[in-house]
C-alpha atoms as a PDB file:
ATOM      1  CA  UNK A   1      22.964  -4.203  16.244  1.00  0.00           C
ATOM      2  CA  UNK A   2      21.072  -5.501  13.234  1.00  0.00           C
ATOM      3  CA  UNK A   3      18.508  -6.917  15.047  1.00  0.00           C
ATOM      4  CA  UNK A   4      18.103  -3.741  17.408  1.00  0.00           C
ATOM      5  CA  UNK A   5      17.675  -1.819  14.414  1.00  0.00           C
ATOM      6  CA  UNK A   6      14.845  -3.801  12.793  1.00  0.00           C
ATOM      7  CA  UNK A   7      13.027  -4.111  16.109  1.00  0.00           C
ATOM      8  CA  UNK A   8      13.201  -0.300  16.484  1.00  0.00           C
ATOM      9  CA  UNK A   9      12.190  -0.232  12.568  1.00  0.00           C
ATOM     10  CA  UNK A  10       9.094  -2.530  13.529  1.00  0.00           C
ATOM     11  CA  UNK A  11       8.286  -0.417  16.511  1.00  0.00           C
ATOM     12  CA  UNK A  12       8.237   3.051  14.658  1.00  0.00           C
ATOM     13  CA  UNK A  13       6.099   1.391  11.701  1.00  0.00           C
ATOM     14  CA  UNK A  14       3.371   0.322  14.423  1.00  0.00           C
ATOM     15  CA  UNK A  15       3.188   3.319  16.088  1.00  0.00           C
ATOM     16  CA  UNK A  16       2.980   4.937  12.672  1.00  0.00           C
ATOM     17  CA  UNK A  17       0.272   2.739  11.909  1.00  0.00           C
ATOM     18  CA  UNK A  18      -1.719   3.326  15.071  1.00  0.00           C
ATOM     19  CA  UNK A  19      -1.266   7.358  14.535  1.00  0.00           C
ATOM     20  CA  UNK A  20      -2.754   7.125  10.836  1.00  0.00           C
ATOM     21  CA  UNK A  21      -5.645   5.029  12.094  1.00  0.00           C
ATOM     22  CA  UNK A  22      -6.451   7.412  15.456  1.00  0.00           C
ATOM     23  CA  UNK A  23      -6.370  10.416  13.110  1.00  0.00           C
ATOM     24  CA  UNK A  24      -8.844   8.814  10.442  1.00  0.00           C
ATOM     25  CA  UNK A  25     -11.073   7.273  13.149  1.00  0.00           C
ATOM     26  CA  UNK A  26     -11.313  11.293  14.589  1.00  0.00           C
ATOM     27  CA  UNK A  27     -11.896  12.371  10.841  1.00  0.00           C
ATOM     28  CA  UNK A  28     -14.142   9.902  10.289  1.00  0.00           C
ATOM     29  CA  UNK A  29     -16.402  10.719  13.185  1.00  0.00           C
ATOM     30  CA  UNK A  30     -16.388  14.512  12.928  1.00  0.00           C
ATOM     31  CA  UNK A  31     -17.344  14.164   9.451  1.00  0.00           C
ATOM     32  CA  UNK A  32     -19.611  11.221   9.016  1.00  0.00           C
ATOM     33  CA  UNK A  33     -22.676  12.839  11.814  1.00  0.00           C
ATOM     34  CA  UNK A  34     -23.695  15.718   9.040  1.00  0.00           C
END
């Protein structure tokens, strides 16, 4: 169960990673071409 849980932990915290970077990489480039 413990381990379940900390693999599901890891998994959320990468795909909350990826989201942050996807949404700053689409900031980035609508801002950046002024």
């Amino acid at each position: 169960l413990y381990y379940g849980s900390y693999l599901y932990k890891e998994t959320w915290t990468i795909g909350v990673v990826l989201l942050l970077l996807v949404m700053v990489t689409a900031f980035v480039g609508y801002v950046l071409p002024w």
